[in-house]
PDB file of N, CA and C in Angstrom:
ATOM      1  N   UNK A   1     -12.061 -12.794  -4.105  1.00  0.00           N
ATOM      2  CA  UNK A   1     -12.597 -11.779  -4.967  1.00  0.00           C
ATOM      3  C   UNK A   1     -11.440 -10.941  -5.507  1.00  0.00           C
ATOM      4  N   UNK A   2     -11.373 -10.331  -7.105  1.00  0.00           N
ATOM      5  CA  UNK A   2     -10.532  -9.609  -7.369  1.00  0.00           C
ATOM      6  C   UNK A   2     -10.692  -8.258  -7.264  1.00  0.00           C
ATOM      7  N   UNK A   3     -10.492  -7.444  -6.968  1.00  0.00           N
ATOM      8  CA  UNK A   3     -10.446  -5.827  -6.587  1.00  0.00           C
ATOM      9  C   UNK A   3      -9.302  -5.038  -7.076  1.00  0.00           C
ATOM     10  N   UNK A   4      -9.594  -3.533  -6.974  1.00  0.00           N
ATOM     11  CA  UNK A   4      -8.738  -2.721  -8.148  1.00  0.00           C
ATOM     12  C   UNK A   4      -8.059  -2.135  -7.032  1.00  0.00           C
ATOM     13  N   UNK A   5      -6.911  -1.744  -6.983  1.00  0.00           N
ATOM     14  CA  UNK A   5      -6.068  -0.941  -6.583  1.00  0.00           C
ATOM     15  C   UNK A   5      -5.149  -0.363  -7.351  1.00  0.00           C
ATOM     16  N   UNK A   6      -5.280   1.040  -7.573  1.00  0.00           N
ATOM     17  CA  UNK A   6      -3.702   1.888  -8.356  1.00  0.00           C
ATOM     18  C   UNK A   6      -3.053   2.118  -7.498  1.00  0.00           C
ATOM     19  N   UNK A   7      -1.788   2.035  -8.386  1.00  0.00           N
ATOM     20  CA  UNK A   7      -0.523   2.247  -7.630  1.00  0.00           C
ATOM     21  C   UNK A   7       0.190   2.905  -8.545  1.00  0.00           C
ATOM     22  N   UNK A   8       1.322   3.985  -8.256  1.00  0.00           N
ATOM     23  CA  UNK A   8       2.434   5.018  -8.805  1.00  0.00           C
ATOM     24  C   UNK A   8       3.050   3.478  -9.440  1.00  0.00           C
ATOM     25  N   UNK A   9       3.444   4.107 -10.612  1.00  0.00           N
ATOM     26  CA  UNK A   9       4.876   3.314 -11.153  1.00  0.00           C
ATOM     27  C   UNK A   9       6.199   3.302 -10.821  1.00  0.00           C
ATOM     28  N   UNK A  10       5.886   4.669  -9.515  1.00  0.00           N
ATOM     29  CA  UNK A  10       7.268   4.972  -8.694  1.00  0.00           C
ATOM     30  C   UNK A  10       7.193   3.448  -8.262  1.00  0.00           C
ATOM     31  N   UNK A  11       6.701   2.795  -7.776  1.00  0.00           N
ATOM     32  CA  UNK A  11       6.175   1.530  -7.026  1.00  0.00           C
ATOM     33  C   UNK A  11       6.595   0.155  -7.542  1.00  0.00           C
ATOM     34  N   UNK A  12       6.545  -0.434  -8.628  1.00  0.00           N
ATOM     35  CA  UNK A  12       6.651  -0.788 -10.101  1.00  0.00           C
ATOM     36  C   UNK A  12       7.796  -2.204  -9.268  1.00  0.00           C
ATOM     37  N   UNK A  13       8.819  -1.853  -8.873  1.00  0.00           N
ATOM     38  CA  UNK A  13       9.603  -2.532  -8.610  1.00  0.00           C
ATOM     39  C   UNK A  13       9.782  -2.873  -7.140  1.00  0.00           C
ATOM     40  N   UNK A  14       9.621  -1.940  -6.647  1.00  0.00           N
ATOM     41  CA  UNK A  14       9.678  -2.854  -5.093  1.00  0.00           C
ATOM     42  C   UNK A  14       8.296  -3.731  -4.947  1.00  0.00           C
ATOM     43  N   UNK A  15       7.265  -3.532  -5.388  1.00  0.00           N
ATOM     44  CA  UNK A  15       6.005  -4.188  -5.333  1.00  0.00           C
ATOM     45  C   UNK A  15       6.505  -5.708  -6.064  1.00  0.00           C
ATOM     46  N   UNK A  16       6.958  -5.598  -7.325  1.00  0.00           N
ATOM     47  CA  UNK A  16       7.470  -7.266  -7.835  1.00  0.00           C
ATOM     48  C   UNK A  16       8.413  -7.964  -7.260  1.00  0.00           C
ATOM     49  N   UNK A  17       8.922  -7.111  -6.871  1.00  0.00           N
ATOM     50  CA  UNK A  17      10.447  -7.679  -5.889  1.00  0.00           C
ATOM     51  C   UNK A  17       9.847  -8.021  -4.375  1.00  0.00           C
ATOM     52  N   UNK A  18       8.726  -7.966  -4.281  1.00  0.00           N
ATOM     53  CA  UNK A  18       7.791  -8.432  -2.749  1.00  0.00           C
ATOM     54  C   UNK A  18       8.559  -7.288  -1.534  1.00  0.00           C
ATOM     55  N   UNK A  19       9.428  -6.548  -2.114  1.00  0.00           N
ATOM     56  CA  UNK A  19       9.631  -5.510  -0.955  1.00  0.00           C
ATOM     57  C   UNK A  19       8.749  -4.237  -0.557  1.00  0.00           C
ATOM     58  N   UNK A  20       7.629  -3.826  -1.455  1.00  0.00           N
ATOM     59  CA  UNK A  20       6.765  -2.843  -0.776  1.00  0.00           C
ATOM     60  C   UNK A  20       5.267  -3.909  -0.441  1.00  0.00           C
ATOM     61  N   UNK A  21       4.843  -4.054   0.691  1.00  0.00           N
ATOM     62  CA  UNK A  21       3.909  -5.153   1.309  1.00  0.00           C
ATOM     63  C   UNK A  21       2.708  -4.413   2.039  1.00  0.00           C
ATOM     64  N   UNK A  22       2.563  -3.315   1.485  1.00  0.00           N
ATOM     65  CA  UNK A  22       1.221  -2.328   1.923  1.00  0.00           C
ATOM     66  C   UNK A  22       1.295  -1.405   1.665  1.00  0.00           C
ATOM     67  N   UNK A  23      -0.089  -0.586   1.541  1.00  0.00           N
ATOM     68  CA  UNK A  23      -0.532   0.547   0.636  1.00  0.00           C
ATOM     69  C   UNK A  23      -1.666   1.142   1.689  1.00  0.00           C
ATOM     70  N   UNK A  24      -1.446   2.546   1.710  1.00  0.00           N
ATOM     71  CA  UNK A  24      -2.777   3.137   2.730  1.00  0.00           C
ATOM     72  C   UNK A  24      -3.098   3.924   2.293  1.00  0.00           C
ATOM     73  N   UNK A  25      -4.595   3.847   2.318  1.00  0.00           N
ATOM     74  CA  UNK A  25      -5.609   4.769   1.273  1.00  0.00           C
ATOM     75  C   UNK A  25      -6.781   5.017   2.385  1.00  0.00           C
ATOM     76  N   UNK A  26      -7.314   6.139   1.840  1.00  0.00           N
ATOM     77  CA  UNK A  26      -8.284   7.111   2.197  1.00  0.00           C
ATOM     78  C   UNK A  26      -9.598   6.009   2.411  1.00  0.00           C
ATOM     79  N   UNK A  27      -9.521   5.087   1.399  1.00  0.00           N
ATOM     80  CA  UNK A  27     -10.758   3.904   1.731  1.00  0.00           C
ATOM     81  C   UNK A  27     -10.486   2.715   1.227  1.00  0.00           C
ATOM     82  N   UNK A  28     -11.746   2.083   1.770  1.00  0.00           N
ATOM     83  CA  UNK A  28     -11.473   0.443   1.740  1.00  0.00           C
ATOM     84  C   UNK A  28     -11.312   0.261   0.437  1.00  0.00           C
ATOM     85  N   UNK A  29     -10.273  -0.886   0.094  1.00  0.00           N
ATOM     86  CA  UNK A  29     -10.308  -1.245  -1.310  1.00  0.00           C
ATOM     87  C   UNK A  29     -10.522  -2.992  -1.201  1.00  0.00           C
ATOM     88  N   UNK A  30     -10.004  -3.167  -0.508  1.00  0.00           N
ATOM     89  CA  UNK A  30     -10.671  -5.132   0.117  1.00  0.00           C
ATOM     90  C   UNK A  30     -10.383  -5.543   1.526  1.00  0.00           C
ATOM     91  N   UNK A  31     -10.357  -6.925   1.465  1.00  0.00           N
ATOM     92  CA  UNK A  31     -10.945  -7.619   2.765  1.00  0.00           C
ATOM     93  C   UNK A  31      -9.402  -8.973   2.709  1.00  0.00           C
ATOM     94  N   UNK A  32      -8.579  -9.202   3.434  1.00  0.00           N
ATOM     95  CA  UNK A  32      -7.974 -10.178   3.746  1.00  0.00           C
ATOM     96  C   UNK A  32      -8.734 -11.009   2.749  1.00  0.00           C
ATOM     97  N   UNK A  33      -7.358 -11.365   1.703  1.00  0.00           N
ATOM     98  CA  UNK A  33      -7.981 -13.071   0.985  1.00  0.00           C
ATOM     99  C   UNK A  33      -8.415 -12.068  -0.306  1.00  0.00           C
ATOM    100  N   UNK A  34      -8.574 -11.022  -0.711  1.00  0.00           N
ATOM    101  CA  UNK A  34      -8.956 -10.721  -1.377  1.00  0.00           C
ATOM    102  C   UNK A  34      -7.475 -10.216  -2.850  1.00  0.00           C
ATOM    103  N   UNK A  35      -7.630 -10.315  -4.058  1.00  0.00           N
ATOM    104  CA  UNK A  35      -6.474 -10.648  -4.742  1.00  0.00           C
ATOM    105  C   UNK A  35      -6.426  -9.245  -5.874  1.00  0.00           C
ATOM    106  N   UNK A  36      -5.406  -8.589  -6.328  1.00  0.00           N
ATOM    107  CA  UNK A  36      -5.332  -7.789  -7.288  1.00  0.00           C
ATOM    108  C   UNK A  36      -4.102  -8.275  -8.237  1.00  0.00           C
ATOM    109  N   UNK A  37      -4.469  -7.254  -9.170  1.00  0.00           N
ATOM    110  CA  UNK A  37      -3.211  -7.464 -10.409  1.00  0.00           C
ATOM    111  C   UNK A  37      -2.928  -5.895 -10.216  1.00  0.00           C
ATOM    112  N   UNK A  38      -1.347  -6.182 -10.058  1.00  0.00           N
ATOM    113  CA  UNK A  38      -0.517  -4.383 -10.774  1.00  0.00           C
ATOM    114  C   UNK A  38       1.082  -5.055 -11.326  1.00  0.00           C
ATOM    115  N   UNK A  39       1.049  -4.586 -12.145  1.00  0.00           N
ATOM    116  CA  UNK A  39       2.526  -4.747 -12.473  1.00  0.00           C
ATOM    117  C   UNK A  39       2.661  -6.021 -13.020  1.00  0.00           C
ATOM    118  N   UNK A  40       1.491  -6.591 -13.905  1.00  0.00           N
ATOM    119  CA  UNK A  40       1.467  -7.927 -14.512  1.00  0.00           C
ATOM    120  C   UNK A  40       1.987  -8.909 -13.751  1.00  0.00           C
ATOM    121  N   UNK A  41       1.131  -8.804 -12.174  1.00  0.00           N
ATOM    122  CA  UNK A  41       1.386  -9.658 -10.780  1.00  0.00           C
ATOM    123  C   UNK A  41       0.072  -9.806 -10.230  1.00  0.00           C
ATOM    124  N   UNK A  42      -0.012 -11.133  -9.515  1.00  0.00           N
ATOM    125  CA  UNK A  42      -1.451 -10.738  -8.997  1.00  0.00           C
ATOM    126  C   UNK A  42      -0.753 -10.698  -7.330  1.00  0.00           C
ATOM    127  N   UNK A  43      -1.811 -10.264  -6.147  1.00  0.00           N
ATOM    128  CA  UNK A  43      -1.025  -9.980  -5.442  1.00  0.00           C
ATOM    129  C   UNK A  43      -2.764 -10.313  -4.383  1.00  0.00           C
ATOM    130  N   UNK A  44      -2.233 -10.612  -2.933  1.00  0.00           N
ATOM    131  CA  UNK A  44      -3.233 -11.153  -2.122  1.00  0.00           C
ATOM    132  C   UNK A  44      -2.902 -10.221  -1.009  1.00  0.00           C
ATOM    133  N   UNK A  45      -4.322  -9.759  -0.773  1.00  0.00           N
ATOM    134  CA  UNK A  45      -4.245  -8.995   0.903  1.00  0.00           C
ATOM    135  C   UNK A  45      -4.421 -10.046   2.002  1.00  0.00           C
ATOM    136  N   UNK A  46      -3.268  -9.728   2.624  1.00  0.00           N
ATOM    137  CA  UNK A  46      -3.208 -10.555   4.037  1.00  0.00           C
ATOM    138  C   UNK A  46      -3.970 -10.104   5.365  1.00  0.00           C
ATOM    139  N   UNK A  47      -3.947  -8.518   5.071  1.00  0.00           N
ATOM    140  CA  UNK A  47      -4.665  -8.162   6.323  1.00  0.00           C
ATOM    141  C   UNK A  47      -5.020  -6.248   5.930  1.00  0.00           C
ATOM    142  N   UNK A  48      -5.972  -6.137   6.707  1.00  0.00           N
ATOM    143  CA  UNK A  48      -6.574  -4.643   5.989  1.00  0.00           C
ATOM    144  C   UNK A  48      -6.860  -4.056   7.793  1.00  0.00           C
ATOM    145  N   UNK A  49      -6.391  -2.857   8.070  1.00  0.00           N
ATOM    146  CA  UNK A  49      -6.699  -2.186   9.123  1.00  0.00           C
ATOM    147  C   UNK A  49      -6.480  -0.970   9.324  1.00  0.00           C
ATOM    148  N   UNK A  50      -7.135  -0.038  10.442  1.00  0.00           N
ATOM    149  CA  UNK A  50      -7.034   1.318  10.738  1.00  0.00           C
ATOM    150  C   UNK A  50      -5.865   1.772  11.208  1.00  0.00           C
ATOM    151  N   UNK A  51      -5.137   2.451  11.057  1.00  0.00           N
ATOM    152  CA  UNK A  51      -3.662   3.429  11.553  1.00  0.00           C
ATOM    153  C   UNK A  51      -4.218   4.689  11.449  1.00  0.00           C
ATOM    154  N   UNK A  52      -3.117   5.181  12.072  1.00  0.00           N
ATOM    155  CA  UNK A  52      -3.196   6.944  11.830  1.00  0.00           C
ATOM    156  C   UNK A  52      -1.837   6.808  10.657  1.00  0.00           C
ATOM    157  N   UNK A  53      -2.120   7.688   9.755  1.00  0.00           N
ATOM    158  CA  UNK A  53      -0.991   8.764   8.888  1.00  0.00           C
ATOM    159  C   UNK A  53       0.680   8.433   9.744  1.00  0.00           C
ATOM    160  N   UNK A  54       0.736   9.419  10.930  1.00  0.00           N
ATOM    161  CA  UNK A  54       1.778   8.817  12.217  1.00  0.00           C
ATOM    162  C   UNK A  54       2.374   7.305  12.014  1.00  0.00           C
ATOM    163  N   UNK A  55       1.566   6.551  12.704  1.00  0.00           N
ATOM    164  CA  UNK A  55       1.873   5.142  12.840  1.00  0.00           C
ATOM    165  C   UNK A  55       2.375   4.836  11.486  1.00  0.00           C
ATOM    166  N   UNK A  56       1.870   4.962  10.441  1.00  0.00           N
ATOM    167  CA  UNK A  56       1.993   4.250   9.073  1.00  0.00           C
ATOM    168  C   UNK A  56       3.817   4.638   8.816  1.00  0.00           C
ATOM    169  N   UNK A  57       3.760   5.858   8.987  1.00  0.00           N
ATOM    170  CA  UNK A  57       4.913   7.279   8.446  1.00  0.00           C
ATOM    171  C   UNK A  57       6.356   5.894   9.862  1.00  0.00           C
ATOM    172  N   UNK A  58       5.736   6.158  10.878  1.00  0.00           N
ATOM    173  CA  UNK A  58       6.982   5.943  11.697  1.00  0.00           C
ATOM    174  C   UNK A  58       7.103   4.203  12.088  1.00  0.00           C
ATOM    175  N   UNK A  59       6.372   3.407  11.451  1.00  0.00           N
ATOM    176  CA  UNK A  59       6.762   2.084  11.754  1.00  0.00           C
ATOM    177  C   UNK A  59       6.241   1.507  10.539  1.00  0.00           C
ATOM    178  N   UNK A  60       5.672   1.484   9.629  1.00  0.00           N
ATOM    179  CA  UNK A  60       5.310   1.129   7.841  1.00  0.00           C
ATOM    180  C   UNK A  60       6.160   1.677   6.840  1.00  0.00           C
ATOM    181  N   UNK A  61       7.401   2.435   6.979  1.00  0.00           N
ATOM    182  CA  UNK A  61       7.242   3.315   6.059  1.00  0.00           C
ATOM    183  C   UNK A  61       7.978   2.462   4.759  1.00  0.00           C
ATOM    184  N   UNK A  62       8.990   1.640   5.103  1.00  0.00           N
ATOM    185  CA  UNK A  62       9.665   0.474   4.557  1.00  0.00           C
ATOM    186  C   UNK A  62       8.527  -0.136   3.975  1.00  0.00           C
ATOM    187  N   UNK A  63       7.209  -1.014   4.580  1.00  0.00           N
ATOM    188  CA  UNK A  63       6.122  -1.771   4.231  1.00  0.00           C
ATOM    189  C   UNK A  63       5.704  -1.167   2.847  1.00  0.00           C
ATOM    190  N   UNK A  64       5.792   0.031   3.286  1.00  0.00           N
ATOM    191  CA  UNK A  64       5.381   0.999   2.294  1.00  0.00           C
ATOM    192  C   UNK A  64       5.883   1.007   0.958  1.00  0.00           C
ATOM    193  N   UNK A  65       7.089   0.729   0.937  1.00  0.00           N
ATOM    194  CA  UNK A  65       7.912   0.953  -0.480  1.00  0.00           C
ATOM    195  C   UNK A  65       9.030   2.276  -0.073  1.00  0.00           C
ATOM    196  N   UNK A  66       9.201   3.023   0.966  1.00  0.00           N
ATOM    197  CA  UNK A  66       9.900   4.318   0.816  1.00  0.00           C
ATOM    198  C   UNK A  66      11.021   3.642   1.548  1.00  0.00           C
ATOM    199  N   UNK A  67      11.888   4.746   1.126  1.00  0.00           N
ATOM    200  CA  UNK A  67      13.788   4.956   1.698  1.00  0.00           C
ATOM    201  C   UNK A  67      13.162   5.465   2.878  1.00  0.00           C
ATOM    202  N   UNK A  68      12.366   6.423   3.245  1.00  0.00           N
ATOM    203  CA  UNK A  68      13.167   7.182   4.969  1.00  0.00           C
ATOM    204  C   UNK A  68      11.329   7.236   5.250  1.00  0.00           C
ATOM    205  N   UNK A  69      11.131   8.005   6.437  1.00  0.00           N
ATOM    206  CA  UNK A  69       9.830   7.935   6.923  1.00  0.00           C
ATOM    207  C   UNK A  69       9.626   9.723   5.978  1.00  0.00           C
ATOM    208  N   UNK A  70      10.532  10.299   6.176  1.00  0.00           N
ATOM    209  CA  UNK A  70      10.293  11.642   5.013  1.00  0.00           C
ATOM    210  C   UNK A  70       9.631  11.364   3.425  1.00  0.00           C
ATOM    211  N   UNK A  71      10.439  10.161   3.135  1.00  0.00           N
ATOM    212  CA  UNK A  71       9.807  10.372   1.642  1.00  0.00           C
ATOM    213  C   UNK A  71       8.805   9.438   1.597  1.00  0.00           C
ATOM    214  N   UNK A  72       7.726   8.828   2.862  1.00  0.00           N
ATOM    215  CA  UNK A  72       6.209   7.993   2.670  1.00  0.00           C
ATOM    216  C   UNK A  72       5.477   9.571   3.191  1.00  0.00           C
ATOM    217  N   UNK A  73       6.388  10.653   3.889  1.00  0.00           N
ATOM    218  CA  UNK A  73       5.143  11.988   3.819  1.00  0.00           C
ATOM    219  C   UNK A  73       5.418  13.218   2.668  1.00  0.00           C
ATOM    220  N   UNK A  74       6.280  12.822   1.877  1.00  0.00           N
ATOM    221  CA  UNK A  74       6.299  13.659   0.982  1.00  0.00           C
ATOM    222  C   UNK A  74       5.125  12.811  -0.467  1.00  0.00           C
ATOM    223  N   UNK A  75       5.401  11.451  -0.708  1.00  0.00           N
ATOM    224  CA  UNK A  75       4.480  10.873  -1.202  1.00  0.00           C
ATOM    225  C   UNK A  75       3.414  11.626  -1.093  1.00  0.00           C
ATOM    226  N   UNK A  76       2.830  11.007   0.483  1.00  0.00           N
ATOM    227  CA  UNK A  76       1.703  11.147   0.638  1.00  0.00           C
ATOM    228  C   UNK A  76       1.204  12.602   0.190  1.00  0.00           C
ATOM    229  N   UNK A  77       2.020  13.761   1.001  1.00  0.00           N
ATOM    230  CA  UNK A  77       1.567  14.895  -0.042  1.00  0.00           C
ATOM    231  C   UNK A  77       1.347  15.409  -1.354  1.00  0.00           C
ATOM    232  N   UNK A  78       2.240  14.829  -2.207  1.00  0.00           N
ATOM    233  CA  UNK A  78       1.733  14.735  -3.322  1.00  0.00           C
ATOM    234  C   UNK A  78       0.986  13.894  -4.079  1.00  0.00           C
ATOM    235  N   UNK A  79       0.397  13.341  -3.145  1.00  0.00           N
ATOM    236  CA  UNK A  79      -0.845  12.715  -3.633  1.00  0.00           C
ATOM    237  C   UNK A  79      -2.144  13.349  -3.424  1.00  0.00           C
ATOM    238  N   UNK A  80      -1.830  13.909  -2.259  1.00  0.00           N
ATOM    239  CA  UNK A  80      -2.936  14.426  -1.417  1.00  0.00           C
ATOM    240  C   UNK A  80      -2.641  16.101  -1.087  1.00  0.00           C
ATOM    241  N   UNK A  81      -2.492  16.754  -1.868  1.00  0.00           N
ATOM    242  CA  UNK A  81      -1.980  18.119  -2.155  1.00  0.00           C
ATOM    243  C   UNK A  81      -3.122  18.969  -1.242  1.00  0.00           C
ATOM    244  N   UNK A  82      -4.384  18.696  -1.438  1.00  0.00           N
ATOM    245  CA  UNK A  82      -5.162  19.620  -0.490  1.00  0.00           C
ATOM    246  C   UNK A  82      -5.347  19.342   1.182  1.00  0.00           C
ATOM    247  N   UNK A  83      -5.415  18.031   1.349  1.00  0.00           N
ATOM    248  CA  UNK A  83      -5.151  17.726   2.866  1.00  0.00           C
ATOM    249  C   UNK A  83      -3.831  17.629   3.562  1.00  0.00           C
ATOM    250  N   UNK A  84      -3.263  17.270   2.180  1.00  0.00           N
ATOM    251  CA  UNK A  84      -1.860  17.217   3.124  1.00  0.00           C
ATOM    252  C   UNK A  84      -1.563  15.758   3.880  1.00  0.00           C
ATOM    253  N   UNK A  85      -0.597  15.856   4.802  1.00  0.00           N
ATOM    254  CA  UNK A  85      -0.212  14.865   5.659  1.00  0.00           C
ATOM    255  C   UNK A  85      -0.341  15.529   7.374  1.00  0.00           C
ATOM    256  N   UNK A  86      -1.528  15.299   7.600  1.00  0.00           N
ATOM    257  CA  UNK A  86      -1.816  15.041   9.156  1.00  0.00           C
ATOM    258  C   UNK A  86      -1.648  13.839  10.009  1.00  0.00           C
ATOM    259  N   UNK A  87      -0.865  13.962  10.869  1.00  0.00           N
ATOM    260  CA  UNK A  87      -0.487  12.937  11.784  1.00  0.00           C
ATOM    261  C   UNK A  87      -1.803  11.840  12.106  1.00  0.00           C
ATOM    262  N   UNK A  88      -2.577  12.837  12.674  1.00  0.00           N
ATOM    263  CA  UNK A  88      -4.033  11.980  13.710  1.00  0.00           C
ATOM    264  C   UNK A  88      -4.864  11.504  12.590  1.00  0.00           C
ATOM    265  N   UNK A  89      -4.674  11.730  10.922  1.00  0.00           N
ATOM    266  CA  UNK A  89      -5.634  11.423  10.174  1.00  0.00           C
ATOM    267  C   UNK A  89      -5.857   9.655   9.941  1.00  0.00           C
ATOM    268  N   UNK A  90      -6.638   9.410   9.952  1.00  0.00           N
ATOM    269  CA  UNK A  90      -6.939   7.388  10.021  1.00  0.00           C
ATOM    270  C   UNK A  90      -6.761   7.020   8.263  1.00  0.00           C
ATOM    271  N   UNK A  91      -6.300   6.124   8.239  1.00  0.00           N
ATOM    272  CA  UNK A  91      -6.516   5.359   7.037  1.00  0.00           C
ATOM    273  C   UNK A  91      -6.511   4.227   6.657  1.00  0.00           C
ATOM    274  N   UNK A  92      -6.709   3.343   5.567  1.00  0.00           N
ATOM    275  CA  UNK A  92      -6.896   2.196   5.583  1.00  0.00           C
ATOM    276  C   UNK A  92      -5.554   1.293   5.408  1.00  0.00           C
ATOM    277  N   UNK A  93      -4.743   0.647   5.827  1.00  0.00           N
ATOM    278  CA  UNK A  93      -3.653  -0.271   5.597  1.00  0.00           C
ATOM    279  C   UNK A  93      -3.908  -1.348   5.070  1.00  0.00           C
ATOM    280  N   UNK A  94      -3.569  -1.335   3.847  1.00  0.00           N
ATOM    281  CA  UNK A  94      -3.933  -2.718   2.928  1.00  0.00           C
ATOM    282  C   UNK A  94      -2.838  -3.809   2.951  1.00  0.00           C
ATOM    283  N   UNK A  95      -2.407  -4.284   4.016  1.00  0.00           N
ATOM    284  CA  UNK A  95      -1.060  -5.604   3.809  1.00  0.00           C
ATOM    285  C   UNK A  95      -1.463  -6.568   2.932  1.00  0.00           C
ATOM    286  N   UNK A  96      -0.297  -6.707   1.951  1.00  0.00           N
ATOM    287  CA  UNK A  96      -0.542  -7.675   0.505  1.00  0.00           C
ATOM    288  C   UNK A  96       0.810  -8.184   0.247  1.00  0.00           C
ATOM    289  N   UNK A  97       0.857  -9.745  -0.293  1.00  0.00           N
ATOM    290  CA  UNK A  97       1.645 -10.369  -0.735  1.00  0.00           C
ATOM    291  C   UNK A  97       1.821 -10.755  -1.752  1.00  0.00           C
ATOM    292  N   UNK A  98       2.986 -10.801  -2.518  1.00  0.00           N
ATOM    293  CA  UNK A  98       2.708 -11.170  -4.331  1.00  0.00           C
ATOM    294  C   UNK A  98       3.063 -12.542  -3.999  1.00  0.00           C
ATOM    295  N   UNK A  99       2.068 -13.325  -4.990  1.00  0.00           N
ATOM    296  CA  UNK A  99       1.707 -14.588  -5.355  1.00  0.00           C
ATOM    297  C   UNK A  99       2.868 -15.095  -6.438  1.00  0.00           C
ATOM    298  N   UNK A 100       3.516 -16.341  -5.951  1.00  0.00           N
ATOM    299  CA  UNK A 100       3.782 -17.003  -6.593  1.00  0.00           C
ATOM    300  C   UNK A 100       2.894 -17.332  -8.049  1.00  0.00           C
ATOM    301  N   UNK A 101       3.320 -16.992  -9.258  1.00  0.00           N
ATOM    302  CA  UNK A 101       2.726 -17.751 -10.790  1.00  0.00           C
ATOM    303  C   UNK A 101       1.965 -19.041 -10.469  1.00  0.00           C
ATOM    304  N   UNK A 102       2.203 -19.866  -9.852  1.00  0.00           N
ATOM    305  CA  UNK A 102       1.378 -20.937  -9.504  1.00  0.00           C
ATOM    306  C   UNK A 102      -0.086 -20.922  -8.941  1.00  0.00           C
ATOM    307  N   UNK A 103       0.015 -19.478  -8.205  1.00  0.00           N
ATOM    308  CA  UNK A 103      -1.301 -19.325  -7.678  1.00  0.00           C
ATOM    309  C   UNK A 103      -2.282 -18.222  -8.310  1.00  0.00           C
ATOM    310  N   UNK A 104      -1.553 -17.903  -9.399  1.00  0.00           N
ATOM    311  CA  UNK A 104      -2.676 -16.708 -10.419  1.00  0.00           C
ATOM    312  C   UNK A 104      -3.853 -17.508 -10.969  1.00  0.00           C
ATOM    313  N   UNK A 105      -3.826 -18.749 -10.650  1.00  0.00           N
ATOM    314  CA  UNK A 105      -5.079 -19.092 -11.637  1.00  0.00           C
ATOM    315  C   UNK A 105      -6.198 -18.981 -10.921  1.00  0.00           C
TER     316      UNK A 105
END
């Protein structure tokens, strides 16, 4: 199934370059096996699961697309300006792989 996910254009390049390999959001956006397009790429979730904010920040943060575990919680705050970045908060971990051109069809 194809499904929508946005992503910052801060993003743009480590996402095509297969170096940012997950995204964590407030809610579900798919299911393992499930495929998106960003960045005129289509791209396949390998695996979708619960973390805390914490976990993501201190062992994802690379997965993530960021330089240091500081700038996946400064992100996150400015994304999320009224909640902020709480440690214990849960979210969804979307692990995704960009597809070889051979397999967009």
């Amino acid at each position: 199934m194809e499904v929508k996910i946005p992503f910052l254009t801060f993003f743009q390049s480590s996402m095509v370059l297969g170096q940012k390999t997950c995204t964590s959001r407030n809610k579900k956006y798919g299911d393992m096996g499930d495929r998106f397009w960003a960045f005129g790429c289509y791209f396949e979730l390998t695996h979708v699961e619960k973390r805390t904010l914490s976990y993501v920040k201190i062992f994802l943060w690379r997965d993530e697309g960021c330089k240091s575990p500081s700038e996946f919680k400064d992100i996150w705050e400015k994304l999320h300006p009224k909640i902020g970045f709480k440690g214990e908060h849960r979210v969804w971990v979307h692990h995704f792989k960009l597809l070889p051109k051979e397999m967009w069809s």
